[in-house]
Protein backbone atom coordinates (compact mmCIF):
# COMPACT_ATOMS: atom_id res chain seq x y z
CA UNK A 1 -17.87 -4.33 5.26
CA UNK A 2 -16.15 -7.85 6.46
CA UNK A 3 -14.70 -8.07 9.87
CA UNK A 4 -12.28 -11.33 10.93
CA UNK A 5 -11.06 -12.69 14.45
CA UNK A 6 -7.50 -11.86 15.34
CA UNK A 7 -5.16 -14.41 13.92
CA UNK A 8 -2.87 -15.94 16.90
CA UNK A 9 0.24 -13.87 17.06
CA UNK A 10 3.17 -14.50 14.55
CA UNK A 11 6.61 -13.96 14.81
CA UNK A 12 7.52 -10.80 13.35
CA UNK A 13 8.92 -12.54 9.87
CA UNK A 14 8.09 -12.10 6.35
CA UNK A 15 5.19 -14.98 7.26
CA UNK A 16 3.71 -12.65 9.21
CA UNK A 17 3.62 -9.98 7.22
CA UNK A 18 2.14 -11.89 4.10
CA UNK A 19 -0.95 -14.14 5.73
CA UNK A 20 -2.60 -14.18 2.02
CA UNK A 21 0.47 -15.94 0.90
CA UNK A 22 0.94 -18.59 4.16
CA UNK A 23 -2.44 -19.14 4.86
CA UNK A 24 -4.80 -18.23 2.74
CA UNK A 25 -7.66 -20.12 3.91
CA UNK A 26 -7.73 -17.90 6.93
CA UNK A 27 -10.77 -15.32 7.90
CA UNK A 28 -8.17 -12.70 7.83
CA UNK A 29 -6.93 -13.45 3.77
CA UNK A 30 -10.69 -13.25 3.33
CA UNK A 31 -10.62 -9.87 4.61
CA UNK A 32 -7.73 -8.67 2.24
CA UNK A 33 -10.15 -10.26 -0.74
CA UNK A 34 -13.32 -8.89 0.40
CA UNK A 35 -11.20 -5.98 0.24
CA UNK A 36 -9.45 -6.31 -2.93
CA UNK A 37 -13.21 -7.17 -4.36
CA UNK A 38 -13.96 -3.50 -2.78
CA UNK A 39 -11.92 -1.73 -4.56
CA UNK A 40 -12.59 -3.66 -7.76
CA UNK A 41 -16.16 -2.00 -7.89
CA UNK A 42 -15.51 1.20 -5.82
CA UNK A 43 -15.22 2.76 -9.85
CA UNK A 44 -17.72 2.88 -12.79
CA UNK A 45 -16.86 5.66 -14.60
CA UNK A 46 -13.20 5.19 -14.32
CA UNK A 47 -10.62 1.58 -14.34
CA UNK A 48 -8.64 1.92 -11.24
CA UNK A 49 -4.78 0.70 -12.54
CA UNK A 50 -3.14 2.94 -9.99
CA UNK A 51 -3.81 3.07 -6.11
CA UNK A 52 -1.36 4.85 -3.38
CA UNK A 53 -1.90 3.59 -0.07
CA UNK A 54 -1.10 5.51 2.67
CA UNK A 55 -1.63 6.65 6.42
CA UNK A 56 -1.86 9.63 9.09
CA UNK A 57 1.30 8.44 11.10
CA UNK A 58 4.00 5.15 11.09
CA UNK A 59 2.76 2.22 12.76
CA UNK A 60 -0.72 1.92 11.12
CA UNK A 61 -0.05 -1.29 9.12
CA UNK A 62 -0.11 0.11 5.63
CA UNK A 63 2.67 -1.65 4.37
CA UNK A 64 1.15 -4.97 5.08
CA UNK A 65 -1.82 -4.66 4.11
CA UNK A 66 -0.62 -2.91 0.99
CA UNK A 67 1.36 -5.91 0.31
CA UNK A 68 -1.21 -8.43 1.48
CA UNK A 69 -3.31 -6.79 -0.92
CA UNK A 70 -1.03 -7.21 -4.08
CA UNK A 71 -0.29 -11.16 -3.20
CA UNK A 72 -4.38 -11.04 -3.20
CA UNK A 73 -4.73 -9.24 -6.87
CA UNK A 74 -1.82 -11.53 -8.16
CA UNK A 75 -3.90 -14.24 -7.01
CA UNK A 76 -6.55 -13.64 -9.23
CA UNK A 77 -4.33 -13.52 -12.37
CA UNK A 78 -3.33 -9.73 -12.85
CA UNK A 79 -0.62 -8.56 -13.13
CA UNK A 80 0.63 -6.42 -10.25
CA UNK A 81 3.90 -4.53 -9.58
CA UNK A 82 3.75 -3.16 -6.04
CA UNK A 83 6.48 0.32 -5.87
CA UNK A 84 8.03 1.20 -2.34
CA UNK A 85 7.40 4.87 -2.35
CA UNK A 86 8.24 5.39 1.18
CA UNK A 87 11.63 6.79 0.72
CA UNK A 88 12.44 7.52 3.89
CA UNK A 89 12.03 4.23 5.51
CA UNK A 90 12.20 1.54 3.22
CA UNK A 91 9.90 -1.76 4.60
CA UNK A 92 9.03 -3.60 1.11
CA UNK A 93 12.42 -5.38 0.81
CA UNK A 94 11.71 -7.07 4.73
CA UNK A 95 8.13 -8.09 3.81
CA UNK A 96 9.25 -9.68 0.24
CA UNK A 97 12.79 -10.83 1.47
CA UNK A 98 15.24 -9.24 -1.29
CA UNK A 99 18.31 -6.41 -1.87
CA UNK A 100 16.49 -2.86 -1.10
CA UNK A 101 19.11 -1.61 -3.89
CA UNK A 102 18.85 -0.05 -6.88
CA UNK A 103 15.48 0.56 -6.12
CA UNK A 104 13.23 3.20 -7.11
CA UNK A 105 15.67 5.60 -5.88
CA UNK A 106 18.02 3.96 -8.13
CA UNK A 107 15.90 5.09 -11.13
CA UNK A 108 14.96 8.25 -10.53
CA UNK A 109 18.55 9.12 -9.98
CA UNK A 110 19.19 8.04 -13.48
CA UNK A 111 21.84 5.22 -11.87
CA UNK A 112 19.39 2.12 -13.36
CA UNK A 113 16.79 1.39 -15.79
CA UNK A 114 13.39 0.54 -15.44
CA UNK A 115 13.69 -3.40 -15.94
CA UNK A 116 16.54 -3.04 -13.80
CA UNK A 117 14.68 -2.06 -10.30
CA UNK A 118 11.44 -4.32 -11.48
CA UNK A 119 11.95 -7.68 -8.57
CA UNK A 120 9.72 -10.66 -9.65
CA UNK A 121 8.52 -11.85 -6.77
CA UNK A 122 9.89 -15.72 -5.79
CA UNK A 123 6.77 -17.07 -3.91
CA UNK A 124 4.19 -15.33 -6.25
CA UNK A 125 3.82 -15.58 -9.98
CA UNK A 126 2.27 -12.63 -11.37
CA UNK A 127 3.49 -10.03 -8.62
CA UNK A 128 7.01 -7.79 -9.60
CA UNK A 129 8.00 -5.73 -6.90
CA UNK A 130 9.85 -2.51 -6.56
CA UNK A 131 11.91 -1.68 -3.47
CA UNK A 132 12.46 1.80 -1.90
CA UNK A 133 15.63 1.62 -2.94
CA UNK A 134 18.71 4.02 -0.56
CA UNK A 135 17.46 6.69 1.49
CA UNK A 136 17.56 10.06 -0.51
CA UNK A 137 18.58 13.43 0.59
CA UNK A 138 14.95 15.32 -0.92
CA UNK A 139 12.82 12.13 -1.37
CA UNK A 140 9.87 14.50 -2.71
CA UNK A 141 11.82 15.90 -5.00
CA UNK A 142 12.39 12.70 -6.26
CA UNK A 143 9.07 11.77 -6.46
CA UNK A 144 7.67 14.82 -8.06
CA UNK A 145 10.32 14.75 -10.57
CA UNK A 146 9.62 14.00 -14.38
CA UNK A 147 11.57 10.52 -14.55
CA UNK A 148 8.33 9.53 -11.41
CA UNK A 149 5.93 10.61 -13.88
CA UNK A 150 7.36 8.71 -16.34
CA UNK A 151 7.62 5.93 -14.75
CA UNK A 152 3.98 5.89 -13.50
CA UNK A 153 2.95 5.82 -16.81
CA UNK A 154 5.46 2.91 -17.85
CA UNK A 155 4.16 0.61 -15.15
CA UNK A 156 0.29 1.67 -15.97
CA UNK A 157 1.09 0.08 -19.56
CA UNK A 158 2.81 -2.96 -18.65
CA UNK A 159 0.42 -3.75 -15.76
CA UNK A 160 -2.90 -4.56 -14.95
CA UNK A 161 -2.43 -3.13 -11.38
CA UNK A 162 0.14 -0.67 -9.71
CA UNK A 163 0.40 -0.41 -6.15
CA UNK A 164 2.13 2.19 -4.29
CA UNK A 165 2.90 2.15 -0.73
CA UNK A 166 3.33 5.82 0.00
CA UNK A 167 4.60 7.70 3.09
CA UNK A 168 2.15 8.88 6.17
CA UNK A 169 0.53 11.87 4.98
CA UNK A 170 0.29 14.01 7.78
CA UNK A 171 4.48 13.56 8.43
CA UNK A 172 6.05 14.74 5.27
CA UNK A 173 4.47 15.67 2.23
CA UNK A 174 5.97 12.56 -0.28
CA UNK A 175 2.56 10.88 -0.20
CA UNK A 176 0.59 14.02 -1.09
CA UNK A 177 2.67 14.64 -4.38
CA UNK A 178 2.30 10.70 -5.30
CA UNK A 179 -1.80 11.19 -4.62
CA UNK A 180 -2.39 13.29 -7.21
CA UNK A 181 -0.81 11.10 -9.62
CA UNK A 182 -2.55 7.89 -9.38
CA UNK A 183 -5.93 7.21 -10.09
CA UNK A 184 -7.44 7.01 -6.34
CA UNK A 185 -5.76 6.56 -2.72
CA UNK A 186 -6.41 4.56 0.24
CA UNK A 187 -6.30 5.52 3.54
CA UNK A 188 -5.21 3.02 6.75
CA UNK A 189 -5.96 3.87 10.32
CA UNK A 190 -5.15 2.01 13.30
CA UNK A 191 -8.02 2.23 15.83
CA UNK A 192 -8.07 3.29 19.15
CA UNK A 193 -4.58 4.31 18.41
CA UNK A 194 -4.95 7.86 15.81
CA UNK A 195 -6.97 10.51 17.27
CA UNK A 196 -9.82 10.98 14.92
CA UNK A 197 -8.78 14.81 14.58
CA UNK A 198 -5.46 13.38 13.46
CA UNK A 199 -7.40 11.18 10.48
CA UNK A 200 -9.19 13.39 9.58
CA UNK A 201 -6.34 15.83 9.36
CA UNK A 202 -4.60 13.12 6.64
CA UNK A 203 -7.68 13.17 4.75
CA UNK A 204 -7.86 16.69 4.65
CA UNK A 205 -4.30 16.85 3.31
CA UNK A 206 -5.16 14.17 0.33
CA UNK A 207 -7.96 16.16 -0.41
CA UNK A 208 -6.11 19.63 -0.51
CA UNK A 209 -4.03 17.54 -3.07
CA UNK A 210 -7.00 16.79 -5.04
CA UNK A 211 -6.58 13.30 -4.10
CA UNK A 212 -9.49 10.72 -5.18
CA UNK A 213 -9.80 9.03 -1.80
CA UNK A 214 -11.15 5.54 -2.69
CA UNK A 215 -11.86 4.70 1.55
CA UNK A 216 -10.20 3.84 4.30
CA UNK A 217 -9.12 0.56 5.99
CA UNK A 218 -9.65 0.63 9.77
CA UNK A 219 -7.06 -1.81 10.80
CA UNK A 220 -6.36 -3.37 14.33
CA UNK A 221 -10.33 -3.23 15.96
CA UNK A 222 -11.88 -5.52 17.77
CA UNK A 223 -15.07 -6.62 16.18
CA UNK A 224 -16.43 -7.12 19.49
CA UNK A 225 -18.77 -4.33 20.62
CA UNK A 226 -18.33 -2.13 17.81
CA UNK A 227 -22.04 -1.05 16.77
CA UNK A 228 -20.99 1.82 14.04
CA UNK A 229 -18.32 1.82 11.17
CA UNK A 230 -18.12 5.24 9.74
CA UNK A 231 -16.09 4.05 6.75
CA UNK A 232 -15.85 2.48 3.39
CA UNK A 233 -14.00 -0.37 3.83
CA UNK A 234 -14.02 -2.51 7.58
CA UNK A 235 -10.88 -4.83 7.92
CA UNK A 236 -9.81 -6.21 10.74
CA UNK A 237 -6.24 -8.13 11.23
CA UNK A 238 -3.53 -6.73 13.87
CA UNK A 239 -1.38 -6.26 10.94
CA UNK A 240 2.59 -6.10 11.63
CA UNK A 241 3.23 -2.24 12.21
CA UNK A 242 5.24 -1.83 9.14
């Protein structure tokens, strides 16, 4: 577990978002490595190349620190694609500035390639990125659909990591069919802000899915008078609600 001060507030920009990248000297950065370090041993039997993150509701901060995350693992020399699986309100072209189109949308639609969605990222070598891509009418049809399978397994080949920042779970059920894809899933909560019946509805769900639920990321507490973690991983930065 690892717990960090709250940064002083940033304007809600793409230097916000990415504190790993514009300051990584801070407590918080630490955080997303003592994290990333987490995960690295959280397996044994098994190499982790494929992790969904996800959350019980919008506004829990997964996107960040889902893409805080990946700048973290690029940082140590893999390489990482991070995939915009939330369909349904795209976020990872406004954290990595760039155009939200073709996008994965774009390929599972059969209207672009592979190589043709995959964004190398501008500020970090060893990081591609994959946007959302346009709003679909049935995005989990889409991302049950053969050409998503396919294209798991492409980017588990040409990668040493793949990142995918999935929907909420409890909302709509895109996450869940991404979960039992990938080799384990992550789970961020915002404290004091999701009931707990709520959470542990969302983890429920993944598990009904036969998801392999690596821990979750309490994001957003105040280290101060907290006496009892009940969870894996213990992070702390009042991530932008993305």
């Amino acid at each position: 577990m690892s717990s960090v001060r709250r940064p002083k507030k940033r304007s809600r920009d793409r230097h916000g978002h990415l504190i790993v990248q514009t300051d990584p000297k801070a407590i918080a950065s630490e955080a997303f490595r003592s994290l990333r370090t987490n995960l690295q041993f959280s397996s044994v039997d098994q190499q982790l190349k494929t992790i969904l993150f996800t959350s019980p509701g919008p506004g829990d901060g997964k996107s960040t620190v889902v893409s805080n995350l990946a700048v973290a693992w690029a940082q140590s020399g893999q390489r990482v694609v991070l995939v915009g699986c939330d369909l349904r309100k795209p976020v990872l072209h406004r954290i990595f500035p760039m155009s939200n189109t073709p996008g994965l949308t774009g390929y599972l639609t059969g209207q672009a390639s592979l190589e043709e969605i995959i964004v190398p990222s501008r500020e970090v070598s060893s990081l591609d990125l994959i946007p959302s891509g346009p709003v679909p009418p049935s995005p989990a049809d889409l991302l049950q659909s053969r050409a998503m399978i396919d294209a798991i397994a492409e980017l588990r080949e040409r990668y040493d990591l793949v990142l995918f920042d999935g929907t909420p779970a409890v909302a709509v059920t895109d996450a869940v069919v991404i979960a039992n894809q990938v080799d384990g899933t992550v789970l961020v909560v915002r404290a004091n802000e999701v009931p707990r019946d709520v959470a542990l509805h969302a983890k429920q769900v993944l598990e009904q899915a036969n998801a392999r639920i690596l821990g979750v990321v309490l994001n957003g507490v105040n280290p101060k008078g907290q006496s009892d973690y009940h969870y894996y991983y213990y992070y702390y930065y009042n991530a932008e609600r993305a």
